[in-house]
PDB file of N, CA and C in Angstrom:
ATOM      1  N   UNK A   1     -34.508  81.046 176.511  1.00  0.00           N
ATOM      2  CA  UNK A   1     -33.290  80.340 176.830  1.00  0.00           C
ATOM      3  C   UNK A   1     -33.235  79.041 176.033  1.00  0.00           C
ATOM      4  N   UNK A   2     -32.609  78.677 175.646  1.00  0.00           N
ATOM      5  CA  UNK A   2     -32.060  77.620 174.947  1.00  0.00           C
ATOM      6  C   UNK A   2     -31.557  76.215 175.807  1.00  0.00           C
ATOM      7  N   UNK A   3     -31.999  75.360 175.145  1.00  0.00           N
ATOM      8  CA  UNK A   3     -32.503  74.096 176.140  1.00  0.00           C
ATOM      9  C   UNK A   3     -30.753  73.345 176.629  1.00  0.00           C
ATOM     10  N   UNK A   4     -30.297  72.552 177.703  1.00  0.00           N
ATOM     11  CA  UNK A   4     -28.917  72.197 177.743  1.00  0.00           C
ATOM     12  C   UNK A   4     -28.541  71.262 176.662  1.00  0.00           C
ATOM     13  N   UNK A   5     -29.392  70.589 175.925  1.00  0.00           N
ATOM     14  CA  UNK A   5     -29.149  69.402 174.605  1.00  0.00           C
ATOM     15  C   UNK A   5     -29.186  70.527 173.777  1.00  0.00           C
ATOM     16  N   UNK A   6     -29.173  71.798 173.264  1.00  0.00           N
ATOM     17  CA  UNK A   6     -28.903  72.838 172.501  1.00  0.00           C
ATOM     18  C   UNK A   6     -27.625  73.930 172.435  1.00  0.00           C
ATOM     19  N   UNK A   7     -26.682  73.835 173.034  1.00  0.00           N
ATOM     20  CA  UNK A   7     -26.124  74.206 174.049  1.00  0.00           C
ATOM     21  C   UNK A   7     -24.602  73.602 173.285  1.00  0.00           C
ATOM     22  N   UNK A   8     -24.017  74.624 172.573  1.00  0.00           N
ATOM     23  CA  UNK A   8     -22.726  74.075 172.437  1.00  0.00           C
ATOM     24  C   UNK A   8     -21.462  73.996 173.340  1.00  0.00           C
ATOM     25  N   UNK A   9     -20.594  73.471 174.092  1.00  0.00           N
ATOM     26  CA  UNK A   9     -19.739  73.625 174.997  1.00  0.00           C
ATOM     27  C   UNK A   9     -18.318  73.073 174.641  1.00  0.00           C
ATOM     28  N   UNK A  10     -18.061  72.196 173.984  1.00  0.00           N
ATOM     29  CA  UNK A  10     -16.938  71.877 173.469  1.00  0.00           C
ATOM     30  C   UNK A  10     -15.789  72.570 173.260  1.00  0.00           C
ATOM     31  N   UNK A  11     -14.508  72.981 173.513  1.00  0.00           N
ATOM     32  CA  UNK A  11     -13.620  73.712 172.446  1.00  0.00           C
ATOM     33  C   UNK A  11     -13.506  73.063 171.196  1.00  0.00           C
ATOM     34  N   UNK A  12     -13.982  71.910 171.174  1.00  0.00           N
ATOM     35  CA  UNK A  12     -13.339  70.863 169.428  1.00  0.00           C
ATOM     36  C   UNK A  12     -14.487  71.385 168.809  1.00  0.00           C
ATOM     37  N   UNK A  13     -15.538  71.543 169.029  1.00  0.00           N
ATOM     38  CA  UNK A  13     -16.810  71.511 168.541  1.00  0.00           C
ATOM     39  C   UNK A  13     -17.253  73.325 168.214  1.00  0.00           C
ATOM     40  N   UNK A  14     -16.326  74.053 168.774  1.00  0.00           N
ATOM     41  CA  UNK A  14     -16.384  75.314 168.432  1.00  0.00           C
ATOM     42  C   UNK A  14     -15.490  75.667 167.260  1.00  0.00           C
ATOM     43  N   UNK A  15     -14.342  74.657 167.623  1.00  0.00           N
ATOM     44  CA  UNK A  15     -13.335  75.055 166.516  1.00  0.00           C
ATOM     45  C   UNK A  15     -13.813  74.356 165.291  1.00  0.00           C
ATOM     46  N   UNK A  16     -14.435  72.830 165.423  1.00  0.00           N
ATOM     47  CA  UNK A  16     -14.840  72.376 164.139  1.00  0.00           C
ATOM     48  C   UNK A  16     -15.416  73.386 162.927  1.00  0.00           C
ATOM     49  N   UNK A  17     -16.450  73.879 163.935  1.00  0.00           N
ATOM     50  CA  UNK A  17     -17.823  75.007 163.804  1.00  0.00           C
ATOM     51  C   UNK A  17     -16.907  76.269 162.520  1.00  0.00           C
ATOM     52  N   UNK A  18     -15.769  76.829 163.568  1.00  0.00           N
ATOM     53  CA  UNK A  18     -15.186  78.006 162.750  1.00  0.00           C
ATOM     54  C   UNK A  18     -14.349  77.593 161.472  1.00  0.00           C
ATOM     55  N   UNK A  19     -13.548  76.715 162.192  1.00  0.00           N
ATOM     56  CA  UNK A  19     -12.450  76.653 160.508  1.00  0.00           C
ATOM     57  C   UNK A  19     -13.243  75.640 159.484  1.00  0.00           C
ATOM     58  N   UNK A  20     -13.980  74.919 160.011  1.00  0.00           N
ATOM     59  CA  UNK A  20     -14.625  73.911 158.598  1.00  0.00           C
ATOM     60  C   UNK A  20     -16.079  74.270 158.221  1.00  0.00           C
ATOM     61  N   UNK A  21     -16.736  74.827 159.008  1.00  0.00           N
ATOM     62  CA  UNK A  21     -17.817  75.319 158.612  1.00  0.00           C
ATOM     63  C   UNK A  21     -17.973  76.196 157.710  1.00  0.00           C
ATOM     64  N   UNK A  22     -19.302  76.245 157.241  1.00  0.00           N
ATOM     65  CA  UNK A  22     -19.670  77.525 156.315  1.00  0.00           C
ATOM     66  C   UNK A  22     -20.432  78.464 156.535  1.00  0.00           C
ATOM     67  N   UNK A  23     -19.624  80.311 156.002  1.00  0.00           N
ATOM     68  CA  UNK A  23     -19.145  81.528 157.072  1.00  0.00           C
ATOM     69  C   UNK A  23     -20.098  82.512 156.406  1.00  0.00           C
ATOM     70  N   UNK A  24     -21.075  82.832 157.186  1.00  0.00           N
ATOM     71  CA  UNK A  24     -22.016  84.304 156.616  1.00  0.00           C
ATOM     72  C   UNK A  24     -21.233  85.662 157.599  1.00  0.00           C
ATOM     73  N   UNK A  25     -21.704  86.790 157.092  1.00  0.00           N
ATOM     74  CA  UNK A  25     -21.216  87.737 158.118  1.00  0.00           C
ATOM     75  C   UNK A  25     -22.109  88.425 157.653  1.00  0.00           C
ATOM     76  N   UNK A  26     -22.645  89.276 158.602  1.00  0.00           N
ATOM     77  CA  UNK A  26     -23.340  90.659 158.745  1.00  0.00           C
ATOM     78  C   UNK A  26     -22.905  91.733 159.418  1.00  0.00           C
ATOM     79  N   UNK A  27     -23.130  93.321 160.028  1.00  0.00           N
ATOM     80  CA  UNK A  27     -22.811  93.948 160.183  1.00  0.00           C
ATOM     81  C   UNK A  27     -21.826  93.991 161.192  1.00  0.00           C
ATOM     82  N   UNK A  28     -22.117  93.209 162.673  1.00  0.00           N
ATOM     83  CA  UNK A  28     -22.074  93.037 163.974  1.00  0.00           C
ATOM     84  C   UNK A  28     -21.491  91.696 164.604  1.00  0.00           C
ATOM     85  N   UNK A  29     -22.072  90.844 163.173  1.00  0.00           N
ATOM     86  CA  UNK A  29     -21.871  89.457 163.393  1.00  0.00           C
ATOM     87  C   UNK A  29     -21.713  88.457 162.329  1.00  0.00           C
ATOM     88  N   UNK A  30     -20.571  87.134 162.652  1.00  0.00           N
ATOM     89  CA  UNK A  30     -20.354  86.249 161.763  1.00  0.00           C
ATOM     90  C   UNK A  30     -20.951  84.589 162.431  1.00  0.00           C
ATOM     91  N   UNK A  31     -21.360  84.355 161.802  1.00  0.00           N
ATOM     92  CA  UNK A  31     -21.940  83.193 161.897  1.00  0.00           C
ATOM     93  C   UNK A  31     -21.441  81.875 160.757  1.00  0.00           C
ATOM     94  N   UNK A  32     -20.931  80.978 161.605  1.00  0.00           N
ATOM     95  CA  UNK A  32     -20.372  79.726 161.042  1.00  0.00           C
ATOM     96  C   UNK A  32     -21.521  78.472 161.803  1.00  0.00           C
ATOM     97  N   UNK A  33     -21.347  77.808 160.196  1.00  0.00           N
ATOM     98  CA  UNK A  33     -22.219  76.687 160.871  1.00  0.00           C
ATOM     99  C   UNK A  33     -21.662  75.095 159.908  1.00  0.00           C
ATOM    100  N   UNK A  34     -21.482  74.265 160.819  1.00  0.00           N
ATOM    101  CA  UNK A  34     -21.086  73.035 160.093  1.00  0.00           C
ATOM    102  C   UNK A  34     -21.555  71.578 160.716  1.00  0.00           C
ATOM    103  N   UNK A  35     -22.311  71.119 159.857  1.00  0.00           N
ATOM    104  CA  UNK A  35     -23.279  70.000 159.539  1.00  0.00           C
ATOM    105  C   UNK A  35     -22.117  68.718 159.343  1.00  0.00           C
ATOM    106  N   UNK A  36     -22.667  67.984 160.472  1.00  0.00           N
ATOM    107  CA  UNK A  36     -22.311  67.268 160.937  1.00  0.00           C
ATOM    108  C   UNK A  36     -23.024  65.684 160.090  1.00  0.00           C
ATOM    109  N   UNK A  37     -22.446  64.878 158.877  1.00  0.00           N
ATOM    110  CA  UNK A  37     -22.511  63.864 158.298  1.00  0.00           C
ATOM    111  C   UNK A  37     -24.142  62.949 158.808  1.00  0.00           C
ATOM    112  N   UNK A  38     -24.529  62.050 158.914  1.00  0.00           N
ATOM    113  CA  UNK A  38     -25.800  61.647 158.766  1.00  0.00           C
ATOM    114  C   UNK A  38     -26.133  61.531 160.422  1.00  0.00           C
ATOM    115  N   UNK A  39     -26.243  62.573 161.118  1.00  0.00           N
ATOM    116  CA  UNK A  39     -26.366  62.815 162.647  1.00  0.00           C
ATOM    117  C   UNK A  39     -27.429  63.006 162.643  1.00  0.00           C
ATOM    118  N   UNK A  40     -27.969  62.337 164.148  1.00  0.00           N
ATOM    119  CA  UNK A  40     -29.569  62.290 164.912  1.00  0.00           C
ATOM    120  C   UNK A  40     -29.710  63.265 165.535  1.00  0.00           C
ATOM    121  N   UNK A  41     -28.418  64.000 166.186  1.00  0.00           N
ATOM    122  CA  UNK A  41     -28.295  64.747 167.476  1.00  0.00           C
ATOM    123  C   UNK A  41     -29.115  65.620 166.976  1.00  0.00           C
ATOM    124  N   UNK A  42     -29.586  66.653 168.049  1.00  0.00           N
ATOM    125  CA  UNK A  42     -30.200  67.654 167.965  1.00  0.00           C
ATOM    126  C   UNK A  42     -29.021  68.790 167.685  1.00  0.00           C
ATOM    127  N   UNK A  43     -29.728  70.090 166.851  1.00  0.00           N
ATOM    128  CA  UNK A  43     -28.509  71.354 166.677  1.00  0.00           C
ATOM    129  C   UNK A  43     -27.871  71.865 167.733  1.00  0.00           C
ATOM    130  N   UNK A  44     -27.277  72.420 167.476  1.00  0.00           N
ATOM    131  CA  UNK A  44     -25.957  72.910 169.271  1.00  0.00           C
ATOM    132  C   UNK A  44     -26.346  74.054 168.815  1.00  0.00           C
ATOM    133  N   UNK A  45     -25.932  75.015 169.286  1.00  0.00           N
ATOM    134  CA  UNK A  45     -25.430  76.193 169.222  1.00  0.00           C
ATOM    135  C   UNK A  45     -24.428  77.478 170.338  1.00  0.00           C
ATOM    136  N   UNK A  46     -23.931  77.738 169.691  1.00  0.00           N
ATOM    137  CA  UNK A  46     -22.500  78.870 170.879  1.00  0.00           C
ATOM    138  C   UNK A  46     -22.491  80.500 170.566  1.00  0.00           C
ATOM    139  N   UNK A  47     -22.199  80.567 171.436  1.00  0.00           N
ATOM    140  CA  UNK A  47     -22.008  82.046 171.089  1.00  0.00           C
ATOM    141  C   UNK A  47     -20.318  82.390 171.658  1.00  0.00           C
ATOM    142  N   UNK A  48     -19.667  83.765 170.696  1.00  0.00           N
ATOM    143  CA  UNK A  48     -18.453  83.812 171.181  1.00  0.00           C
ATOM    144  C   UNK A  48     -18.498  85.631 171.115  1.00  0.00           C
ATOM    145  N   UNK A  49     -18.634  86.098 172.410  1.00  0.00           N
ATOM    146  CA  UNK A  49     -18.693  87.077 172.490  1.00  0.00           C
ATOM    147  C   UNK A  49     -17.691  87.550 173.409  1.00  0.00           C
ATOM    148  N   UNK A  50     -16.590  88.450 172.499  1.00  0.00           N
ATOM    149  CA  UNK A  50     -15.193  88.766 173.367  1.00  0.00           C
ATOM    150  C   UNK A  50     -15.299  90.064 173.968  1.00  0.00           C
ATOM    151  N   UNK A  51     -13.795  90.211 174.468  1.00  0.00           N
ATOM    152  CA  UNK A  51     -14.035  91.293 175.294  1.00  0.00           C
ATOM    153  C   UNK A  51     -13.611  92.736 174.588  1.00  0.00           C
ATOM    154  N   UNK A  52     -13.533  92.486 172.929  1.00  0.00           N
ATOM    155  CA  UNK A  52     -13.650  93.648 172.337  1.00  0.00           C
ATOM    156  C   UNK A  52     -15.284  94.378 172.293  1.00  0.00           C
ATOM    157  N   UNK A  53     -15.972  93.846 172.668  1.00  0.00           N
ATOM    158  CA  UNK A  53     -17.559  94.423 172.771  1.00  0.00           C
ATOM    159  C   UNK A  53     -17.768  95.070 173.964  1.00  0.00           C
ATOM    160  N   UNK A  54     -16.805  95.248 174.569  1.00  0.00           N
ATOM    161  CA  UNK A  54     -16.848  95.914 176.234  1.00  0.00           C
ATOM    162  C   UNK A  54     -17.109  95.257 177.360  1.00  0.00           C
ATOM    163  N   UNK A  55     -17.182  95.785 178.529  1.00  0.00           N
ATOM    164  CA  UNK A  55     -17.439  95.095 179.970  1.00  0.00           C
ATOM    165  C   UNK A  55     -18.143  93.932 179.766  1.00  0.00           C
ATOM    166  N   UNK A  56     -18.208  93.554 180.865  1.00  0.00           N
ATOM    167  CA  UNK A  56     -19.235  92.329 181.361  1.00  0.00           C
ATOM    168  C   UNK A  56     -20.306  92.508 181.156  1.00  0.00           C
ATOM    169  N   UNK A  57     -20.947  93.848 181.252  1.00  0.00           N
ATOM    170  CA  UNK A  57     -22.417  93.831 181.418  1.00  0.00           C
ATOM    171  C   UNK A  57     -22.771  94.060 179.857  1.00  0.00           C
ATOM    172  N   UNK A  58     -22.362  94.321 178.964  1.00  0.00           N
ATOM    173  CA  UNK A  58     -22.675  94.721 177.829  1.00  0.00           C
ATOM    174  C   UNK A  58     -22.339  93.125 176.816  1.00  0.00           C
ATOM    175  N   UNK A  59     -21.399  92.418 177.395  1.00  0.00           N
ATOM    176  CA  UNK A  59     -21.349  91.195 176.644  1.00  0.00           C
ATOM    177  C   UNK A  59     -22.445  89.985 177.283  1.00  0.00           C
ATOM    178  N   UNK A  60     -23.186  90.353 178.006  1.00  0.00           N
ATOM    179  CA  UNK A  60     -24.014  89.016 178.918  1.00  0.00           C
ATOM    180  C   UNK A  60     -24.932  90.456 178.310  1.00  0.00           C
ATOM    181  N   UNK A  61     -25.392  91.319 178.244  1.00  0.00           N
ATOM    182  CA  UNK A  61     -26.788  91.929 178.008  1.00  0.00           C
ATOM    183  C   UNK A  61     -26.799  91.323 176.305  1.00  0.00           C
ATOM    184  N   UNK A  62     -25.452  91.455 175.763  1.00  0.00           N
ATOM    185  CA  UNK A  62     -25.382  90.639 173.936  1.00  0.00           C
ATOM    186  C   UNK A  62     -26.048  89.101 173.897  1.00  0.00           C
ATOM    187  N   UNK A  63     -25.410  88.587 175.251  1.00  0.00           N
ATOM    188  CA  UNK A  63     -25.278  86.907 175.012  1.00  0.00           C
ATOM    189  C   UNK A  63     -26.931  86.608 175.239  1.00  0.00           C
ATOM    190  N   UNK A  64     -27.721  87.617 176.021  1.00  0.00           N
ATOM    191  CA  UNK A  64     -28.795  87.188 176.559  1.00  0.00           C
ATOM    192  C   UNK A  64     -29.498  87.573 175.099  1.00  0.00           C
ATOM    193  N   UNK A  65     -29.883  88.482 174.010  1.00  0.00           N
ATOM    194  CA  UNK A  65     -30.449  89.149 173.154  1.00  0.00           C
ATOM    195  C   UNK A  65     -30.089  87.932 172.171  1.00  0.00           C
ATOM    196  N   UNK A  66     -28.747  87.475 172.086  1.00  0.00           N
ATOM    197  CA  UNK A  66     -28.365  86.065 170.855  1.00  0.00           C
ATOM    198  C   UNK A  66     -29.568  85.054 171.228  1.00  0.00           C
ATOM    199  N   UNK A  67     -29.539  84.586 172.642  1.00  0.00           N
ATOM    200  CA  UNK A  67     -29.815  83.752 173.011  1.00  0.00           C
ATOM    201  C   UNK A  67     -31.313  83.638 172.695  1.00  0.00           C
ATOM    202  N   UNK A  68     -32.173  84.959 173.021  1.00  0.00           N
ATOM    203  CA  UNK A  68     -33.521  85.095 172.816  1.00  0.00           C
ATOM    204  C   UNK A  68     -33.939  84.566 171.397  1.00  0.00           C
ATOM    205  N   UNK A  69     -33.084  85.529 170.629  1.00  0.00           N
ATOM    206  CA  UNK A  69     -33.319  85.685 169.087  1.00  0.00           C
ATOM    207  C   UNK A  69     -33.249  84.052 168.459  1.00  0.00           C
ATOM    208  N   UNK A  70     -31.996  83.236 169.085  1.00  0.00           N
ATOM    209  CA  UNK A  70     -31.964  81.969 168.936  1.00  0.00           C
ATOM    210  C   UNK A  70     -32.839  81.201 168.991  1.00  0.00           C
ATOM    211  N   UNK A  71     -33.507  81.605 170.208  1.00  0.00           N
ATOM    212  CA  UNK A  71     -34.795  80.718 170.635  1.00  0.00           C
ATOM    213  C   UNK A  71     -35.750  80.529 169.578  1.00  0.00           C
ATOM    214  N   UNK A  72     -36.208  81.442 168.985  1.00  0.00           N
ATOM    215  CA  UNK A  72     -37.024  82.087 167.379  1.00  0.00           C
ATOM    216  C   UNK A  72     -36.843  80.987 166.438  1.00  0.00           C
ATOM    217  N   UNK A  73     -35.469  81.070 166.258  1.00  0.00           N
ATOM    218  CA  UNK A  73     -34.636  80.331 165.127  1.00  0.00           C
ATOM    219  C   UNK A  73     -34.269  79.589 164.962  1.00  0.00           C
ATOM    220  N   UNK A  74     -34.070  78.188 166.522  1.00  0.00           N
ATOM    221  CA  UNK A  74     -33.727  76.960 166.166  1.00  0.00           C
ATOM    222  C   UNK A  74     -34.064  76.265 165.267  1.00  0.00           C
ATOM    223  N   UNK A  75     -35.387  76.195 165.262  1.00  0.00           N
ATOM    224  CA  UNK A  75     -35.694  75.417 164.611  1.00  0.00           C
ATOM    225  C   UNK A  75     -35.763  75.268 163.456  1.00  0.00           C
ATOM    226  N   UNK A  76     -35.507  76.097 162.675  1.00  0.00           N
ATOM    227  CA  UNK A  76     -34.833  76.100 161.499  1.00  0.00           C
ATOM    228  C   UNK A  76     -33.509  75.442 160.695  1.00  0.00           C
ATOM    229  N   UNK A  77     -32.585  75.008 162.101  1.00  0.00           N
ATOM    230  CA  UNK A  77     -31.174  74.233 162.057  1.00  0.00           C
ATOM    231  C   UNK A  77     -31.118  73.019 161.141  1.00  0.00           C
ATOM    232  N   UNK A  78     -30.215  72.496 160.810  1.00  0.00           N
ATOM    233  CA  UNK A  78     -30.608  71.336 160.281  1.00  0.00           C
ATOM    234  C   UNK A  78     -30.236  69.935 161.685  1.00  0.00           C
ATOM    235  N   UNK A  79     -31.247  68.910 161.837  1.00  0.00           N
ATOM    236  CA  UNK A  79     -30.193  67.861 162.693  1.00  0.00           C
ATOM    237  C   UNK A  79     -28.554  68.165 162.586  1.00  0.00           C
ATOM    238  N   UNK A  80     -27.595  67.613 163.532  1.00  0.00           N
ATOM    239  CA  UNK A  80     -26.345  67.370 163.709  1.00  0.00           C
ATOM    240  C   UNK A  80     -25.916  68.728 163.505  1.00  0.00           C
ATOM    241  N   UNK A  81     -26.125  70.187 163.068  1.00  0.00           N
ATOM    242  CA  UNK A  81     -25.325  70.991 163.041  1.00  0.00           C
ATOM    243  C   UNK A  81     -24.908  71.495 164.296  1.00  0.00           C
ATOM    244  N   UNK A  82     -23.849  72.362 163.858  1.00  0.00           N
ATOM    245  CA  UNK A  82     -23.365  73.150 165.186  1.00  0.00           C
ATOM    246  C   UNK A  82     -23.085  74.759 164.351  1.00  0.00           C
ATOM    247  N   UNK A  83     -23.676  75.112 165.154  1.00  0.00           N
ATOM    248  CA  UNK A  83     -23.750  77.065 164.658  1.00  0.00           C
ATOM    249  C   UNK A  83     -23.397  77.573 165.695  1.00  0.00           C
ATOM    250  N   UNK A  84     -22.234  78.882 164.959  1.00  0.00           N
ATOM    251  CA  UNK A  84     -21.640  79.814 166.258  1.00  0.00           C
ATOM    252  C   UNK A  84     -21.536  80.671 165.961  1.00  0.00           C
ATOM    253  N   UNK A  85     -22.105  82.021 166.675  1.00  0.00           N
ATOM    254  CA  UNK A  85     -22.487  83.464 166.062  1.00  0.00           C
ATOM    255  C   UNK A  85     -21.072  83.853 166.603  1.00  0.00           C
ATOM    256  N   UNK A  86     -20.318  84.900 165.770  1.00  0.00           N
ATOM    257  CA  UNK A  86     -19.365  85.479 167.314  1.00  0.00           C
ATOM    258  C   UNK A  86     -20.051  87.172 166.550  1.00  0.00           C
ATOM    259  N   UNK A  87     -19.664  88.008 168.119  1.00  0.00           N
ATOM    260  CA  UNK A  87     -19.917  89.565 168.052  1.00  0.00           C
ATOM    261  C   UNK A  87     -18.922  89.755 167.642  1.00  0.00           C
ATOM    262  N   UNK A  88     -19.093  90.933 166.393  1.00  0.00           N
ATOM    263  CA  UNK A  88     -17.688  91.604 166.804  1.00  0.00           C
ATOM    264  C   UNK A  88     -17.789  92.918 167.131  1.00  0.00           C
ATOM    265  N   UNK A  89     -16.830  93.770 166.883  1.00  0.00           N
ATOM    266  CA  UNK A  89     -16.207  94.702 167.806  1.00  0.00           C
ATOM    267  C   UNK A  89     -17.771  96.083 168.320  1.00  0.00           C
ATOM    268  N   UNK A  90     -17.982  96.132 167.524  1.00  0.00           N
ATOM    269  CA  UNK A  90     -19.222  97.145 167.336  1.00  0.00           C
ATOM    270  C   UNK A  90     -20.642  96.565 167.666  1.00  0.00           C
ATOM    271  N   UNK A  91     -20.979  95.345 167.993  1.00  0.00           N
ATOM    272  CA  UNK A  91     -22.124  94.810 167.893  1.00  0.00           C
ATOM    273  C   UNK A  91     -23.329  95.128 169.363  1.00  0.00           C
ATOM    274  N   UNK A  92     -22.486  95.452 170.371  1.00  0.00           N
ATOM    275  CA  UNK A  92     -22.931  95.892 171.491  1.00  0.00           C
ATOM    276  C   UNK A  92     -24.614  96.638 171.436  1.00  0.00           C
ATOM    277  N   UNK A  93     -24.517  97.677 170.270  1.00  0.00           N
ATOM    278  CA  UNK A  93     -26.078  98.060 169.578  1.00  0.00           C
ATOM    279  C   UNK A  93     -26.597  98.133 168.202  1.00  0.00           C
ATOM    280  N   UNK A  94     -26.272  96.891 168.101  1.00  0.00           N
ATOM    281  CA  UNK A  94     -26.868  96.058 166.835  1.00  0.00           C
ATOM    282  C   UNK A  94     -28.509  95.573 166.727  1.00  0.00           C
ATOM    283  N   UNK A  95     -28.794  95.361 165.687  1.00  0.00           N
ATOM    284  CA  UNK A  95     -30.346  94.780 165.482  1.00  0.00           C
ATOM    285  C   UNK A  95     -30.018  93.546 165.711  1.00  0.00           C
ATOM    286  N   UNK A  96     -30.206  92.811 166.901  1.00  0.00           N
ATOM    287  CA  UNK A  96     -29.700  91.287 166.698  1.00  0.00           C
ATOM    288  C   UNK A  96     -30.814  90.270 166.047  1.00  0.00           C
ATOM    289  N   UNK A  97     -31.850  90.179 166.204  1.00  0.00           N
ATOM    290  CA  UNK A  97     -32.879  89.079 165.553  1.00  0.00           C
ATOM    291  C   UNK A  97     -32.116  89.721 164.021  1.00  0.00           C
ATOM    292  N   UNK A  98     -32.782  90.895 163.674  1.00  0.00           N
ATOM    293  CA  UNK A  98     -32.597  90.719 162.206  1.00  0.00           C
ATOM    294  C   UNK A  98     -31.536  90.598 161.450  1.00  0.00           C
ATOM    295  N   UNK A  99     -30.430  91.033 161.943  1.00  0.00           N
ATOM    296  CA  UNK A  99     -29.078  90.497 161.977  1.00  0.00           C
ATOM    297  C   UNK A  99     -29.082  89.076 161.656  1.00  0.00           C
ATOM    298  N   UNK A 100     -29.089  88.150 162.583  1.00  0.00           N
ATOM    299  CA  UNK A 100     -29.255  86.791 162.546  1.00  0.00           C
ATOM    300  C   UNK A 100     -30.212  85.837 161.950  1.00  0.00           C
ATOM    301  N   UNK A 101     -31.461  86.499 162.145  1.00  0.00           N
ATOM    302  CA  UNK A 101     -31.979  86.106 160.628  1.00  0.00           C
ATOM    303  C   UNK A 101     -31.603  85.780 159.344  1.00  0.00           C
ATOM    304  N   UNK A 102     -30.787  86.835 159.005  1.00  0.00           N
ATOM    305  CA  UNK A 102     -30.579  86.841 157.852  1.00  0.00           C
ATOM    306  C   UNK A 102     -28.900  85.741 157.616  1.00  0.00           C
ATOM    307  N   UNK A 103     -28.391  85.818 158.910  1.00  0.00           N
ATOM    308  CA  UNK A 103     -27.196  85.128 158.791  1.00  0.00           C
ATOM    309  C   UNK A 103     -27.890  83.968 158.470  1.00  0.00           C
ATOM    310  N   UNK A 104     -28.916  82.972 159.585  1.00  0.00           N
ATOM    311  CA  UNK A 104     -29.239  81.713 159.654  1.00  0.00           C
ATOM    312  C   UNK A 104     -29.770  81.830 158.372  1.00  0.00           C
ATOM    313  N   UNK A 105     -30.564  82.677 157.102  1.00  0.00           N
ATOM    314  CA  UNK A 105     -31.195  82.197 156.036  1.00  0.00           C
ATOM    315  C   UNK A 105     -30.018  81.916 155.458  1.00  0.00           C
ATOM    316  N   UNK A 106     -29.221  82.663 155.064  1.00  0.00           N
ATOM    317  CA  UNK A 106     -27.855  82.470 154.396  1.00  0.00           C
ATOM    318  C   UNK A 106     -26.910  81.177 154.683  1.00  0.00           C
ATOM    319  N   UNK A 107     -26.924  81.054 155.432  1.00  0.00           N
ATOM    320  CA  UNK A 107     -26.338  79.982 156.452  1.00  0.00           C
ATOM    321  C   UNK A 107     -26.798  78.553 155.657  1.00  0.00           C
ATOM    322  N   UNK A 108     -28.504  78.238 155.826  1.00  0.00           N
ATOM    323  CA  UNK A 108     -29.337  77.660 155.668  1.00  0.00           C
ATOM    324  C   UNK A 108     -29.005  77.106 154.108  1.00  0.00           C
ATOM    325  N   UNK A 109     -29.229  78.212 153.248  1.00  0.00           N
ATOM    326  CA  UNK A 109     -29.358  78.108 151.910  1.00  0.00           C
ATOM    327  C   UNK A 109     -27.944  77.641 150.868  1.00  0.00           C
ATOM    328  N   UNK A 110     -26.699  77.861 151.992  1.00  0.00           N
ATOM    329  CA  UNK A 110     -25.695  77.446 151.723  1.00  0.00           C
ATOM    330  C   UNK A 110     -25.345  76.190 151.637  1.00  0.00           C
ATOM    331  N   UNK A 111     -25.159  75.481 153.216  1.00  0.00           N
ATOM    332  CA  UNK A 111     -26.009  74.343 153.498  1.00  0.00           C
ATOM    333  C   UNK A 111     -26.876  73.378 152.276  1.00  0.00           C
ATOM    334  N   UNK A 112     -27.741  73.889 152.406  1.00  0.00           N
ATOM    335  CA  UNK A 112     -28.930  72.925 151.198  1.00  0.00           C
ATOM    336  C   UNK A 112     -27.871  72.968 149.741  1.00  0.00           C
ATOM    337  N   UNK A 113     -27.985  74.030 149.072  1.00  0.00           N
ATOM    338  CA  UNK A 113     -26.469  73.992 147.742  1.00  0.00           C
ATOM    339  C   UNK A 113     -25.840  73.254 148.210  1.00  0.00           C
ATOM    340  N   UNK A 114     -24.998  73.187 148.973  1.00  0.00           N
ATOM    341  CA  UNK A 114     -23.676  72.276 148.737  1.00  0.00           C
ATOM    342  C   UNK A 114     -23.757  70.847 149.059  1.00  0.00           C
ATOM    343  N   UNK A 115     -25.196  70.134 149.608  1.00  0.00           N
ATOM    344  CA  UNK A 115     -25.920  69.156 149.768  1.00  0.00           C
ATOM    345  C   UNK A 115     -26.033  68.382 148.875  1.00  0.00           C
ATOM    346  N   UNK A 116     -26.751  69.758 147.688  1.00  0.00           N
ATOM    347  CA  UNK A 116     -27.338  69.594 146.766  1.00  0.00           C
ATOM    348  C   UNK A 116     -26.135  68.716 145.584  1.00  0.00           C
ATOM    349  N   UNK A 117     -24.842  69.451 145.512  1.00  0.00           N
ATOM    350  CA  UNK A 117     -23.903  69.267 144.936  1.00  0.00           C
ATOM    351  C   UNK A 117     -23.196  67.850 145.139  1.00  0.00           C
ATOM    352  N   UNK A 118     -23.608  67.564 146.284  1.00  0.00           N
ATOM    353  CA  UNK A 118     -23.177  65.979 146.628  1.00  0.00           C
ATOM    354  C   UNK A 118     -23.468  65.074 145.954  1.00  0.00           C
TER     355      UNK A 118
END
């Protein structure tokens, strides 16, 4: 589980996340993440899992598997970011760690480039 100072909740801070952030996608899942200027805070993170992935029990059995896999991977974030996986339609039986892995390396490496470019 992911700690409550980890924990994105905002609507501004979700939307920042999607339209200004920068967007990996994988099979199941897209992941936006946007780095937040010379910030102390610790990384956030959200999940947006709709109700095209089916019932209740199949989107909280998703949110709990993000959440695990997250746990793995924080720490990899940079300070001040905010990262938000959303499922989409098919993701219900997805590989989620390796899935997201590969989003957060991508994610990551994007990030550092365009840093770099500053």
């Amino acid at each position: 589980m992911l700690a409550k100072t980890a924990r994105l909740t905002e609507s501004g801070d979700f939307l920042r996340a999607t339209k200004s952030g920068l967007r990996s996608s994988s099979t199941h899942f897209v992941g936006y993440l946007y780095i937040e200027g010379e910030s102390t805070h610790p990384a956030r993170v959200g999940l947006i899992i709709g109700k095209n992935i089916g019932g209740s029990v199949l989107r909280h059995r998703l949110a709990r598997k993000l959440r695990h896999c997250l746990r793995e991977q924080y720490s990899k974030l940079p300070d001040g970011s905010l990262l938000v996986i959303r499922g989409l339609g098919n993701s219900s039986g997805a590989e989620c760690c390796l899935e997201l892995t590969q989003i957060l390396t991508t994610l990551v490496r994007k990030a550092k480039e365009q840093a770099m470019r500053k």
